[in-house]
N, C-alpha and C. Protein backbone atom coordinates (compact mmCIF):
# COMPACT_ATOMS: atom_id res chain seq x y z
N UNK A 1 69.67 -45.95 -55.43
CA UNK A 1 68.29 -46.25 -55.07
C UNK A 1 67.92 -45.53 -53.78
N UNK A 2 66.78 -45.43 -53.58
CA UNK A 2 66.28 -44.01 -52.60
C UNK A 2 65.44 -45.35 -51.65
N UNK A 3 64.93 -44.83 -50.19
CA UNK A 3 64.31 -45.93 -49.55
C UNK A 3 62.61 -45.11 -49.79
N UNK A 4 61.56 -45.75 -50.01
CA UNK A 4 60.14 -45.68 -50.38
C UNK A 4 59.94 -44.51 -49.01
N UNK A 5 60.11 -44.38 -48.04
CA UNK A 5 59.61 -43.65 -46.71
C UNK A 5 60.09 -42.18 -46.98
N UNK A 6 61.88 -42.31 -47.21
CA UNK A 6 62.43 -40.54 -47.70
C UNK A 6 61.96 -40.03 -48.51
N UNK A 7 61.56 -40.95 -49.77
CA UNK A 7 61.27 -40.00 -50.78
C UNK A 7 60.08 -39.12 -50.48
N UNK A 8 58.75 -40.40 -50.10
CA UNK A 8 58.08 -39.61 -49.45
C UNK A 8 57.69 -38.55 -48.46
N UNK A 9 58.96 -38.19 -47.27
CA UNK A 9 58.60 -37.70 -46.79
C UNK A 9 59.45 -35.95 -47.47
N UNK A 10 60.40 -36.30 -48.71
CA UNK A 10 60.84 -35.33 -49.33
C UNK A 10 59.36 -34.44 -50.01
N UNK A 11 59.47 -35.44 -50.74
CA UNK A 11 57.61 -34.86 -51.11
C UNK A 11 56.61 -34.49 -50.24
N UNK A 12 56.35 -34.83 -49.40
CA UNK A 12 55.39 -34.31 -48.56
C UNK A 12 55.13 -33.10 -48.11
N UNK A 13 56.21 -32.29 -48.37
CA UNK A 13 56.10 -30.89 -47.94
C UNK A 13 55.56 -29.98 -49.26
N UNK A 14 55.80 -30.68 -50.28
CA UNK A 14 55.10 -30.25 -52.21
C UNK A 14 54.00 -30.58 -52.32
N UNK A 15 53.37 -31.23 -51.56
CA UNK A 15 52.25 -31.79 -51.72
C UNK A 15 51.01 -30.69 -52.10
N UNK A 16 51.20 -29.46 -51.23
CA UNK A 16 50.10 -28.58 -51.20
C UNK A 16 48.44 -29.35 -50.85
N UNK A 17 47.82 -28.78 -51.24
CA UNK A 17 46.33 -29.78 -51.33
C UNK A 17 45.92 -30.61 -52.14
N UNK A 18 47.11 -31.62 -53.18
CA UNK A 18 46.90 -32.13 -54.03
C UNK A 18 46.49 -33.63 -53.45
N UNK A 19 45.18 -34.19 -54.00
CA UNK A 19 45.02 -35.48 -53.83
C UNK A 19 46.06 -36.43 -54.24
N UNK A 20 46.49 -37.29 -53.29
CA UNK A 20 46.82 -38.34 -53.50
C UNK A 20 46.22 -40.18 -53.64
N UNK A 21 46.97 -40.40 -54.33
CA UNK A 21 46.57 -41.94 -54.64
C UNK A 21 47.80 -42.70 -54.23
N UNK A 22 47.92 -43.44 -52.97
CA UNK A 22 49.25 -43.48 -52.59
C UNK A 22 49.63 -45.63 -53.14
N UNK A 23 48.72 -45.58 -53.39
CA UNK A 23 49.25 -47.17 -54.64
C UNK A 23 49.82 -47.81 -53.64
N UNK A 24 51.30 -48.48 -54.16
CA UNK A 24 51.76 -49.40 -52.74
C UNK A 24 52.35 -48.67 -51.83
N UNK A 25 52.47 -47.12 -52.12
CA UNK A 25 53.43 -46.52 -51.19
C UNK A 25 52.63 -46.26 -50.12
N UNK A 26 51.27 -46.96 -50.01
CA UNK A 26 50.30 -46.41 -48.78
C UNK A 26 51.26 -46.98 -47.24
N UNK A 27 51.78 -48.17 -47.28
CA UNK A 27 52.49 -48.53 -45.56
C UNK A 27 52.68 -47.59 -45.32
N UNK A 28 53.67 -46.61 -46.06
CA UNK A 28 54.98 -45.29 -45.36
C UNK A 28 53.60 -43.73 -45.46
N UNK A 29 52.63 -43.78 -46.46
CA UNK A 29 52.55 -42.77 -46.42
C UNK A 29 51.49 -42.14 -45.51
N UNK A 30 50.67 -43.24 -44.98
CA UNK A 30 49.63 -43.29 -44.20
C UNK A 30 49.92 -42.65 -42.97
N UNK A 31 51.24 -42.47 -42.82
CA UNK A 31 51.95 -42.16 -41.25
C UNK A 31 52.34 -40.89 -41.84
N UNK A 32 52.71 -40.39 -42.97
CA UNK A 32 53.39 -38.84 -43.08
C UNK A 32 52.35 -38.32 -43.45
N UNK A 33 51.07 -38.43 -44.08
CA UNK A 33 50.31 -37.54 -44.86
C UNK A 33 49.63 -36.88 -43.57
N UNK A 34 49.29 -35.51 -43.90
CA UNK A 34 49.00 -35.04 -42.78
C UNK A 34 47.21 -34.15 -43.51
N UNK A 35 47.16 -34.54 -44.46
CA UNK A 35 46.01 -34.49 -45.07
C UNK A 35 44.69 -35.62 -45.20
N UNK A 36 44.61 -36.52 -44.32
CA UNK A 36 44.34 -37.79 -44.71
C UNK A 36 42.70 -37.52 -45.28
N UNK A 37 41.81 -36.72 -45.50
CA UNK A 37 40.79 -36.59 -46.28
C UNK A 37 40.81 -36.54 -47.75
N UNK A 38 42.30 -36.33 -48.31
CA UNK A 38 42.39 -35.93 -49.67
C UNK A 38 43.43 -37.11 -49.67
N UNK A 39 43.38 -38.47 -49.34
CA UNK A 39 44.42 -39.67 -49.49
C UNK A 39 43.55 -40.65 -49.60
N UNK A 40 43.97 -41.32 -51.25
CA UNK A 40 43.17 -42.37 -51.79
C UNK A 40 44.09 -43.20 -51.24
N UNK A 41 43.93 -44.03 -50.56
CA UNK A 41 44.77 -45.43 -50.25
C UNK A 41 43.76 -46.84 -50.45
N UNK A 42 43.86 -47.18 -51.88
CA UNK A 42 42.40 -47.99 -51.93
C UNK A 42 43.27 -49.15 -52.00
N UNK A 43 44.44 -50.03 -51.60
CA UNK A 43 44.81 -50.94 -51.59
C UNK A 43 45.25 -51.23 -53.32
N UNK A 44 44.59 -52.46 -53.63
CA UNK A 44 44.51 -53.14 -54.85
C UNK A 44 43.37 -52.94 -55.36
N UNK A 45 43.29 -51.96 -56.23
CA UNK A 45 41.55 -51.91 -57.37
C UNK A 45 42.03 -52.76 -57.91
N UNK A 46 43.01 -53.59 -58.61
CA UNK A 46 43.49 -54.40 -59.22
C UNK A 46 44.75 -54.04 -60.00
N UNK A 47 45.45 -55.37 -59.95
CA UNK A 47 46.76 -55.02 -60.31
C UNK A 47 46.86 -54.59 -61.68
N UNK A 48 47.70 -53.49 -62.03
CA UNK A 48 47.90 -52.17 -62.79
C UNK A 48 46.45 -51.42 -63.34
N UNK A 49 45.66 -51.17 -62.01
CA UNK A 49 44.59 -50.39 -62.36
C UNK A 49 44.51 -48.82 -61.66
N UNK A 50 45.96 -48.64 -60.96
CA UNK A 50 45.77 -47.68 -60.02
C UNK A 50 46.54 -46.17 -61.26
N UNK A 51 47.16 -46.66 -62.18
CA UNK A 51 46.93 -45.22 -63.32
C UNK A 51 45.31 -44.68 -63.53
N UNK A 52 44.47 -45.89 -64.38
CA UNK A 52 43.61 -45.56 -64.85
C UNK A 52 42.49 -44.70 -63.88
N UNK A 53 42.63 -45.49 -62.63
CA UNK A 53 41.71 -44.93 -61.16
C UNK A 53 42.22 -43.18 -61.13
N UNK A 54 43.88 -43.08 -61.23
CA UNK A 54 44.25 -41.34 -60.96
C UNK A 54 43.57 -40.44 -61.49
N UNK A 55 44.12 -41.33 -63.06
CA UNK A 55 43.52 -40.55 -64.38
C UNK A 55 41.76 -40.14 -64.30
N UNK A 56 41.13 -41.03 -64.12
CA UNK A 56 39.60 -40.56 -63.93
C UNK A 56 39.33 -39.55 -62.69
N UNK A 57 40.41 -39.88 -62.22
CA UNK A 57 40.23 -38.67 -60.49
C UNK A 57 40.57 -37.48 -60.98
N UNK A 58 41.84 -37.19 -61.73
CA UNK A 58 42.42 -36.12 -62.33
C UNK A 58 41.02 -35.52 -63.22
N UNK A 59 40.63 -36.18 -64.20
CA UNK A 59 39.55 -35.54 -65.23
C UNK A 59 38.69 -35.04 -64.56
N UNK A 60 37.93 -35.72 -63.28
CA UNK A 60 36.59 -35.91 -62.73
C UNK A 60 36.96 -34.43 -61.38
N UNK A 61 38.46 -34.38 -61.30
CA UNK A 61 38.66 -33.11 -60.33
C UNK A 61 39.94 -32.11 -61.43
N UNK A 62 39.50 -31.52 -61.92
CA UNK A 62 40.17 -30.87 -62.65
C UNK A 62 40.67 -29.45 -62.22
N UNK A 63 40.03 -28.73 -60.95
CA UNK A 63 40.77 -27.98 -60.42
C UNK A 63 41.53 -28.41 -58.95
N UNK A 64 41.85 -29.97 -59.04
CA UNK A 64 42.47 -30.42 -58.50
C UNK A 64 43.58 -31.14 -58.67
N UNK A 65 44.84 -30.84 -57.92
CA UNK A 65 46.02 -31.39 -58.71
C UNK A 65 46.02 -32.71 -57.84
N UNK A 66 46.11 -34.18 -58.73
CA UNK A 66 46.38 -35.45 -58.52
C UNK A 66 47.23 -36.23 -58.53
N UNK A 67 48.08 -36.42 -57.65
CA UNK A 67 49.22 -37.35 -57.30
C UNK A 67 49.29 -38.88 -57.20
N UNK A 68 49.69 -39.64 -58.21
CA UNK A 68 50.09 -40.99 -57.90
C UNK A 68 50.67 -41.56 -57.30
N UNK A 69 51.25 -42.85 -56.81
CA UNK A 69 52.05 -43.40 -56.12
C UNK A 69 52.01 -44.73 -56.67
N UNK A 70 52.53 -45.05 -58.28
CA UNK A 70 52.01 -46.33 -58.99
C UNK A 70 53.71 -46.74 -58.84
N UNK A 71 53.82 -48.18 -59.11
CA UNK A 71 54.69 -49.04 -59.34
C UNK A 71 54.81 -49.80 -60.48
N UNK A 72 56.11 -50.22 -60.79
CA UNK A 72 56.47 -50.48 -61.67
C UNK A 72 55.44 -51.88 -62.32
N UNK A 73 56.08 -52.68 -61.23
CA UNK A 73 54.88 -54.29 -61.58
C UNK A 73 53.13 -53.20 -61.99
N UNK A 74 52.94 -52.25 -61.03
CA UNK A 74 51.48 -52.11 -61.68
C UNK A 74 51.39 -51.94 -62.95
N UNK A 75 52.51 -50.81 -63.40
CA UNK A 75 52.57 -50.19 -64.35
C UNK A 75 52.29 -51.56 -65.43
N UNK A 76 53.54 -52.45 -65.41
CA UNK A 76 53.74 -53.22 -66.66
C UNK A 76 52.18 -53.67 -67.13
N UNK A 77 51.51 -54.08 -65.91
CA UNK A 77 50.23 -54.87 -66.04
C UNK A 77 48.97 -53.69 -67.21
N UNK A 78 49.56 -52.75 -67.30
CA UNK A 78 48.51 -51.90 -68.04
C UNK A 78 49.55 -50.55 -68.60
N UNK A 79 50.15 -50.92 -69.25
CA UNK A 79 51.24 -49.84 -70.04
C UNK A 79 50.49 -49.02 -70.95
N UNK A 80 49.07 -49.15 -71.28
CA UNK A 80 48.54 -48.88 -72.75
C UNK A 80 47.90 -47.28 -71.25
N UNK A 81 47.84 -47.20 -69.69
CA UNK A 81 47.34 -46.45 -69.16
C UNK A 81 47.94 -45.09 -69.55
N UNK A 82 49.49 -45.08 -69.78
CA UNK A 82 50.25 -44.18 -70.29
C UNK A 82 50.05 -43.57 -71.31
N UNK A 83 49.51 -44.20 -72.53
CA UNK A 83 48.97 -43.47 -73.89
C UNK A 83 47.42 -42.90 -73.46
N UNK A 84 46.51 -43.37 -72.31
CA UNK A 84 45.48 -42.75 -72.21
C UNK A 84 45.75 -41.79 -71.09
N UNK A 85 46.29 -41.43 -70.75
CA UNK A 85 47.04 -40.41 -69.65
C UNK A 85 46.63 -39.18 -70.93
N UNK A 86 48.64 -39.95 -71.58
CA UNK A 86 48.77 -38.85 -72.67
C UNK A 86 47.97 -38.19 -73.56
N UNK A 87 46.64 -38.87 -74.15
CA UNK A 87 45.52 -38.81 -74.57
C UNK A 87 45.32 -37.64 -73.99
N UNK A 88 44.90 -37.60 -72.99
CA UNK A 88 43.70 -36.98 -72.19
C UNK A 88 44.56 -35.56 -71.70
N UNK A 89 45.67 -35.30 -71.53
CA UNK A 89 46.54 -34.54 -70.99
C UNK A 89 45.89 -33.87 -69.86
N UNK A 90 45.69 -34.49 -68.94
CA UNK A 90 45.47 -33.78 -67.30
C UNK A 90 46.51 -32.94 -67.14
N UNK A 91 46.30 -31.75 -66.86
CA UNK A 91 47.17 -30.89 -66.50
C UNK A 91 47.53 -30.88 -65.02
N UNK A 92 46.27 -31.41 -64.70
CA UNK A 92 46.35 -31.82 -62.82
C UNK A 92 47.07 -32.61 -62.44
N UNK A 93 47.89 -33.74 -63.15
CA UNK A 93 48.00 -34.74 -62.89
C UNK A 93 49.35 -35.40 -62.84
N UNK A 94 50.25 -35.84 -62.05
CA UNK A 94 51.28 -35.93 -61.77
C UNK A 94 51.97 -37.62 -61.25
N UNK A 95 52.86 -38.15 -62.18
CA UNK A 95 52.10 -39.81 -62.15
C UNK A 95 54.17 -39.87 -61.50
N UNK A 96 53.92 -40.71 -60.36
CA UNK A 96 55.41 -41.19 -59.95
C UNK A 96 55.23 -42.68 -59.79
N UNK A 97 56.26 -43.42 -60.64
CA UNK A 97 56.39 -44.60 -60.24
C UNK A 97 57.40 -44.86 -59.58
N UNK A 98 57.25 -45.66 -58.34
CA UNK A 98 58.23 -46.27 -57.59
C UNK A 98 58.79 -47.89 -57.94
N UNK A 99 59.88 -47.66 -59.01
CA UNK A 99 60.57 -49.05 -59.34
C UNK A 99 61.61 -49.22 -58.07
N UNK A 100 61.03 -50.75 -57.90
CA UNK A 100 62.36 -51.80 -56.90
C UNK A 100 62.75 -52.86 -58.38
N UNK A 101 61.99 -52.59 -58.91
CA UNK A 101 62.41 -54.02 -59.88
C UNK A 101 62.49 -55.33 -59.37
N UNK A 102 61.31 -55.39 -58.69
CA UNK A 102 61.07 -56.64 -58.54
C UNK A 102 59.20 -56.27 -58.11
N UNK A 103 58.95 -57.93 -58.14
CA UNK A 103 57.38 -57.80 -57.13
C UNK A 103 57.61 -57.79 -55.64
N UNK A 104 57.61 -56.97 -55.26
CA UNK A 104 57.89 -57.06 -53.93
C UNK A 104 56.85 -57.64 -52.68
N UNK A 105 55.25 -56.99 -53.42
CA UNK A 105 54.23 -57.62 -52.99
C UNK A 105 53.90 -59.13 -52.63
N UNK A 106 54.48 -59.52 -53.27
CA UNK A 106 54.18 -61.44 -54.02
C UNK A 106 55.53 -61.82 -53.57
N UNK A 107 56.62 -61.45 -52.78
CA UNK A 107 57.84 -62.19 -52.83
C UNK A 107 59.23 -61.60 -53.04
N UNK A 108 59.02 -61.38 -54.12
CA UNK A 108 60.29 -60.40 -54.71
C UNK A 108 61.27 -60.81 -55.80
N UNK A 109 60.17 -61.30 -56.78
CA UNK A 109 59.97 -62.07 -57.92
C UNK A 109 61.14 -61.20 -59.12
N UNK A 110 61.74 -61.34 -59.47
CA UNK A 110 62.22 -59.81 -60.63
C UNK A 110 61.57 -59.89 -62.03
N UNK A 111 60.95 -57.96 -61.35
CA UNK A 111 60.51 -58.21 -62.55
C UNK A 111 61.21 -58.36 -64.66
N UNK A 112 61.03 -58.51 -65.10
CA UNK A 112 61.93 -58.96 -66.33
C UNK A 112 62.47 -57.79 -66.75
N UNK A 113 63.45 -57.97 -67.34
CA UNK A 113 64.39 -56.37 -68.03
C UNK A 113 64.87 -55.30 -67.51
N UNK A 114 64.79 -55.53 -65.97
CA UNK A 114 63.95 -54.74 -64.61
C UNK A 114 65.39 -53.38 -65.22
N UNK A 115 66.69 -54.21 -64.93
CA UNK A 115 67.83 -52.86 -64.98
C UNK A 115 67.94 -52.23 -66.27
N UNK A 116 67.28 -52.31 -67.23
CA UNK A 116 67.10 -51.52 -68.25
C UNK A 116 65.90 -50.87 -68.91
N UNK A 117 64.80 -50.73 -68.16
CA UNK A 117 63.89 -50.46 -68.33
C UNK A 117 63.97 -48.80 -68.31
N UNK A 118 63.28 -47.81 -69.53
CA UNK A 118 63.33 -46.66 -68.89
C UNK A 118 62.04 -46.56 -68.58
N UNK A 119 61.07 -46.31 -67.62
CA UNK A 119 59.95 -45.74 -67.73
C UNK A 119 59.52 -44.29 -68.52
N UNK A 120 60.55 -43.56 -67.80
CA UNK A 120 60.39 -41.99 -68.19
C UNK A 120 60.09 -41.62 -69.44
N UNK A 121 61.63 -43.11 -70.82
CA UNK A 121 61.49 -42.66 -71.79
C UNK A 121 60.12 -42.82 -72.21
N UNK A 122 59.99 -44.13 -72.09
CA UNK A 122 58.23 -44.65 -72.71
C UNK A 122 57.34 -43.33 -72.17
N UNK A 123 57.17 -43.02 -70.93
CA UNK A 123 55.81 -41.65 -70.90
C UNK A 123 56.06 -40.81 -71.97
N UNK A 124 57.05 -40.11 -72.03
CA UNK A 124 57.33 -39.29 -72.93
C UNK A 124 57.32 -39.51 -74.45
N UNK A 125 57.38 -40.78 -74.76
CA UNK A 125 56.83 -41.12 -76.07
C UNK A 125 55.76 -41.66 -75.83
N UNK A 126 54.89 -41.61 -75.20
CA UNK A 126 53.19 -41.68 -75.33
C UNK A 126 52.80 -40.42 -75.50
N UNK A 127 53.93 -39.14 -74.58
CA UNK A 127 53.40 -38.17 -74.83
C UNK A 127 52.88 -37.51 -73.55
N UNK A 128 53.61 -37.64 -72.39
CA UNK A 128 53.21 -37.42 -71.49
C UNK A 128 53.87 -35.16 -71.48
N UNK A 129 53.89 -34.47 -70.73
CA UNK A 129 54.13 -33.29 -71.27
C UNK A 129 55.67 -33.41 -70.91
N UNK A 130 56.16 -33.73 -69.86
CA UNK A 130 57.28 -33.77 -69.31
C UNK A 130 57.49 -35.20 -68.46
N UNK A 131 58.88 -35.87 -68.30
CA UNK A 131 59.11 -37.13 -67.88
C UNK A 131 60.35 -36.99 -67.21
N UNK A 132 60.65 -37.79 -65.84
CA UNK A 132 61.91 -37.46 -65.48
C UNK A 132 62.20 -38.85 -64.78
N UNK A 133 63.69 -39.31 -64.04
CA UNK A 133 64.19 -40.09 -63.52
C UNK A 133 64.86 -39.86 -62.72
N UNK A 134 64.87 -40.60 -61.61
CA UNK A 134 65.59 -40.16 -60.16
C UNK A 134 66.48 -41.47 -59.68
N UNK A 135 67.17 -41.80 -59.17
CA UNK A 135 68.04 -42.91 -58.57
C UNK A 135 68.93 -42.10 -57.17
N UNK A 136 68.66 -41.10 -56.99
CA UNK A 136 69.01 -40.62 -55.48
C UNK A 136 67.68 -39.66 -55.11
N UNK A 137 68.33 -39.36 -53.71
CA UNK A 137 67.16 -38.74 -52.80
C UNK A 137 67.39 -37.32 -53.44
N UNK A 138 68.83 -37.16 -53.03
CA UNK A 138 69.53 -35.40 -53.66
C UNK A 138 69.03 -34.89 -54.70
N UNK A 139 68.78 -35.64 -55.79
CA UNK A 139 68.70 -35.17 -56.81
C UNK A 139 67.10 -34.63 -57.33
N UNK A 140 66.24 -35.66 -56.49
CA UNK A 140 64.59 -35.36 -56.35
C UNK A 140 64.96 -34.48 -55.76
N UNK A 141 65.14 -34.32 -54.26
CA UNK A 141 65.17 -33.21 -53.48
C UNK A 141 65.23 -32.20 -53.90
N UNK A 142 66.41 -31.95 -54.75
CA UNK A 142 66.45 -30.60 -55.14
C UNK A 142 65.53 -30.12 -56.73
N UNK A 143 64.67 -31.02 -56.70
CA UNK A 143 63.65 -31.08 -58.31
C UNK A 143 62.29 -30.93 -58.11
N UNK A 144 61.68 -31.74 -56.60
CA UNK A 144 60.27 -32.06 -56.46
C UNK A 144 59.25 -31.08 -56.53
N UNK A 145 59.97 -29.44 -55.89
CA UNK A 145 58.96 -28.90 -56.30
C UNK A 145 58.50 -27.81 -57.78
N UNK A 146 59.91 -28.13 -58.47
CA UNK A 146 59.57 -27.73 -60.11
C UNK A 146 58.46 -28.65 -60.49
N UNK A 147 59.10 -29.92 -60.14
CA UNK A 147 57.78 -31.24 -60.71
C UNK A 147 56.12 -30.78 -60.34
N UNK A 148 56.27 -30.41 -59.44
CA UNK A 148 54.76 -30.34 -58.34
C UNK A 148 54.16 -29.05 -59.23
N UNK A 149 55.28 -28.39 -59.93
CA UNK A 149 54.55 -27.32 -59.75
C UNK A 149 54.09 -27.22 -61.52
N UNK A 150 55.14 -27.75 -62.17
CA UNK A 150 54.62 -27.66 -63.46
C UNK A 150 53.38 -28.47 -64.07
N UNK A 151 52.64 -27.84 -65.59
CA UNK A 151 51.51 -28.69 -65.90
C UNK A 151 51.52 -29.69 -66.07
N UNK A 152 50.72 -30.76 -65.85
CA UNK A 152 50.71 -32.16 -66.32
C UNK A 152 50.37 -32.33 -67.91
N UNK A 153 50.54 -33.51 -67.95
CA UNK A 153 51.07 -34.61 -67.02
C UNK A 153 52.31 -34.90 -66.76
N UNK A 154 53.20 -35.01 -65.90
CA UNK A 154 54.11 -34.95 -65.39
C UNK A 154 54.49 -36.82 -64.86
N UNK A 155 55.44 -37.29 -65.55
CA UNK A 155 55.61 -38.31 -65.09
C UNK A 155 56.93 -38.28 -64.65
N UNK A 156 57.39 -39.19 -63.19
CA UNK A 156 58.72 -39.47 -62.47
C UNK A 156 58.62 -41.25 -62.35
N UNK A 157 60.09 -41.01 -62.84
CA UNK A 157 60.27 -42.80 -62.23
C UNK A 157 61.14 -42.36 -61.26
N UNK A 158 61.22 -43.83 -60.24
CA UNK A 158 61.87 -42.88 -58.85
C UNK A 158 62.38 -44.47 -58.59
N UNK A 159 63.94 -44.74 -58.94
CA UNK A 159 64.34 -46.29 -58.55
C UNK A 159 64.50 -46.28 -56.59
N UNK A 160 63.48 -47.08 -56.42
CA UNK A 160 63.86 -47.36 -54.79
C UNK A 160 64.42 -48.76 -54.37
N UNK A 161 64.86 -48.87 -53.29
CA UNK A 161 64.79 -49.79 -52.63
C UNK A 161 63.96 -50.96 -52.27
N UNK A 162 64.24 -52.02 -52.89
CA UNK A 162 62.62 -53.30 -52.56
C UNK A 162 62.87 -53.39 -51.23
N UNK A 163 61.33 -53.30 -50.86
CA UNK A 163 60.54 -54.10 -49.17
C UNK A 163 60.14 -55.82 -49.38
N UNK A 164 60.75 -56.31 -49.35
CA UNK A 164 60.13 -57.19 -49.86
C UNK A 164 59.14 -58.05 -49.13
N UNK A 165 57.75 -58.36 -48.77
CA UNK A 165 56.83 -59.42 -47.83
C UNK A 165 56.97 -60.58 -48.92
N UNK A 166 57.70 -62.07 -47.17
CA UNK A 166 57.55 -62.86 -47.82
C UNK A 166 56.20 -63.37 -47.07
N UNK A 167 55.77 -62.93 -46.07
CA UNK A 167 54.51 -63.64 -45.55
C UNK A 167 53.35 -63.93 -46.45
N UNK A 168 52.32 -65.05 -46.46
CA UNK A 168 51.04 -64.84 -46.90
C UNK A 168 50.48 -63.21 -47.37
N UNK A 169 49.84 -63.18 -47.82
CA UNK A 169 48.84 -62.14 -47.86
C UNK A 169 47.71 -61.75 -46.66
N UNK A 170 47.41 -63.15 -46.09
CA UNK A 170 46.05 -63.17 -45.29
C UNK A 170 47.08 -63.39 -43.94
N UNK A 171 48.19 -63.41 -43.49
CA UNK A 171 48.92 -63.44 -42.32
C UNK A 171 49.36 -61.66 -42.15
N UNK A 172 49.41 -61.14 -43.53
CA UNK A 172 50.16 -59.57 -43.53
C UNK A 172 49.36 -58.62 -42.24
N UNK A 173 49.53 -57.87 -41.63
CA UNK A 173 49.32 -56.66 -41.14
C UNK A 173 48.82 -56.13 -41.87
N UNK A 174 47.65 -55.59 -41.85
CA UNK A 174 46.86 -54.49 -42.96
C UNK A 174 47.66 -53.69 -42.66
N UNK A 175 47.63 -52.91 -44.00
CA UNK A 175 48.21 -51.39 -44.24
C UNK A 175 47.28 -50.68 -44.50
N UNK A 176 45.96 -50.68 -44.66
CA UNK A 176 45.48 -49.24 -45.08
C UNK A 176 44.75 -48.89 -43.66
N UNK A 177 44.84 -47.58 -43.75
CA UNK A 177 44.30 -46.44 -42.56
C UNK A 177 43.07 -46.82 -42.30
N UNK A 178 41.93 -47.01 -43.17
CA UNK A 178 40.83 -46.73 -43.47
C UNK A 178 40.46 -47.75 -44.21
N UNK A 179 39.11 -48.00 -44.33
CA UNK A 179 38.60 -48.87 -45.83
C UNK A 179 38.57 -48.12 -46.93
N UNK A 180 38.38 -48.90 -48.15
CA UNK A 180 38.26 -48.26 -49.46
C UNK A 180 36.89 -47.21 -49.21
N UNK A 181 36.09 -47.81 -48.80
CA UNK A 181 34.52 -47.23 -48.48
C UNK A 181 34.81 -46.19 -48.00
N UNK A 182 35.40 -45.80 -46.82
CA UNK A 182 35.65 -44.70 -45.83
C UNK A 182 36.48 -43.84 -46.65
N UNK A 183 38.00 -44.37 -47.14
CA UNK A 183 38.41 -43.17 -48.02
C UNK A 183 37.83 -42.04 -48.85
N UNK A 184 36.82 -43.53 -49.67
CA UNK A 184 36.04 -42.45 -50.99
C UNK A 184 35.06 -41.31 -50.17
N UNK A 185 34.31 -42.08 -48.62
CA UNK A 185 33.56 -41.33 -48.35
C UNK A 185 34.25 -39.95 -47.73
N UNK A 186 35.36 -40.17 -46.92
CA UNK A 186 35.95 -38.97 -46.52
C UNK A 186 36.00 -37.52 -47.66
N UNK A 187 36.71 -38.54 -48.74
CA UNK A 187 37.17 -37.31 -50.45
C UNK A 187 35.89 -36.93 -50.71
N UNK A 188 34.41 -37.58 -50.21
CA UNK A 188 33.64 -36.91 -50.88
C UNK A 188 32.96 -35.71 -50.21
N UNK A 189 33.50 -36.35 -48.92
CA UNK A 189 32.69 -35.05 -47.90
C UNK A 189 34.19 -33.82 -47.85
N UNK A 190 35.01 -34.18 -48.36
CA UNK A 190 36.25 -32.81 -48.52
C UNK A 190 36.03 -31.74 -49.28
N UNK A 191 35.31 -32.55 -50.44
CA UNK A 191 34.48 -31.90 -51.68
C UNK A 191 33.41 -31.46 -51.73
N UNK A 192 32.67 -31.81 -50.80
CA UNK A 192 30.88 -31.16 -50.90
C UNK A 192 30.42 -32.17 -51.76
N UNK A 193 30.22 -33.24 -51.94
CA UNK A 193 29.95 -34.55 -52.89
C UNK A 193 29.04 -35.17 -52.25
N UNK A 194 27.35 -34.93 -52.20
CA UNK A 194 26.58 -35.81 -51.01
C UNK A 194 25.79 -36.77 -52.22
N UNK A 195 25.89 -36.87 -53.33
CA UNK A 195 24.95 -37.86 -53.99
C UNK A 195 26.07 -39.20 -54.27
């Protein structure tokens, strides 16, 4: 298992100008991204809604390559996002889930089947173009920027390390940089987007 902060900051140098959607990985990534106009960190659109949110970013910016940062618990909550991924085949579009196998958000609940779950296989039988799996840093490391670079959709499962918050929700430390409002407005003024 890899810790949520390395992987990211392995990636961060692949990034190029590709938008990100940094899902729960926003704590760690808010501090490495060095792009922060092209970083969706919208918290919770709702739980397992942050595929479908990429996916419309990917279509809606199509000479833009779009990076996820979804989790496993999101994932489960909307699995059918994977066949509309595959559907749609964004070539822009590059989907990494970060499994702890557990909810880490809520406690650190496990989630069910957690050590046998493949993600990768399921994308790839929805039909994603290419699917891969990681359980060390080394092994991304030496992969991330074939991933980055080939067409989408491109899906990675990436087993990390759980963080787990047991605090409240309303006691937590905000994590996002910015508001949801301010993000979208930043991406839109990155873009030339004034309506």
């Amino acid at each position: 298992m890899m810790k949520m902060e390395e992987l990211l900051k392995v990636f961060a140098p692949h990034r190029g100008d590709a938008i990100v959607v940094s899902g729960r990985a926003n704590r760690h990534w808010d501090k490495i991204s060095t792009l922060k106009n092209r970083d969706l960190s919208l918290g919770d659109p709702a739980m397992g809604g942050h595929a479908s949110f990429a996916l419309g970013l990917a279509l809606a910016r199509p000479q833009n390559k779009v990076v996820l940062f979804d989790s496993e618990g999101d994932l489960q909550m909307s699995l059918s996002s994977l066949s509309m991924v595959a559907e749609q085949q964004p070539k822009n579009f590059v989907h990494f889930v970060l499994d702890n196998e557990c909810y880490a958000t809520t406690g650190g609940q496990p989630v069910p089947n957690a050590a046998k779950i493949a993600y990768d296989v399921i994308a790839k039988g929805c039909g994603y173009s290419s699917s891969y799996a990681y359980t060390n840093l080394e092994s991304f490391q030496v992969n991330v920027k074939r991933i980055m670079e080939e067409p989408g959709p491109v899906f990675v499962a990436m087993k990390i390390v759980p963080e787990i918050e047991n605090l409240p929700i309303g006691q937590r430390a905000p994590r996002l940089g910015k508001t949801k409002e301010q993000a979208i407005a930043d991406l839109r003024k990155e873009f030339g987007i004034n309506n």
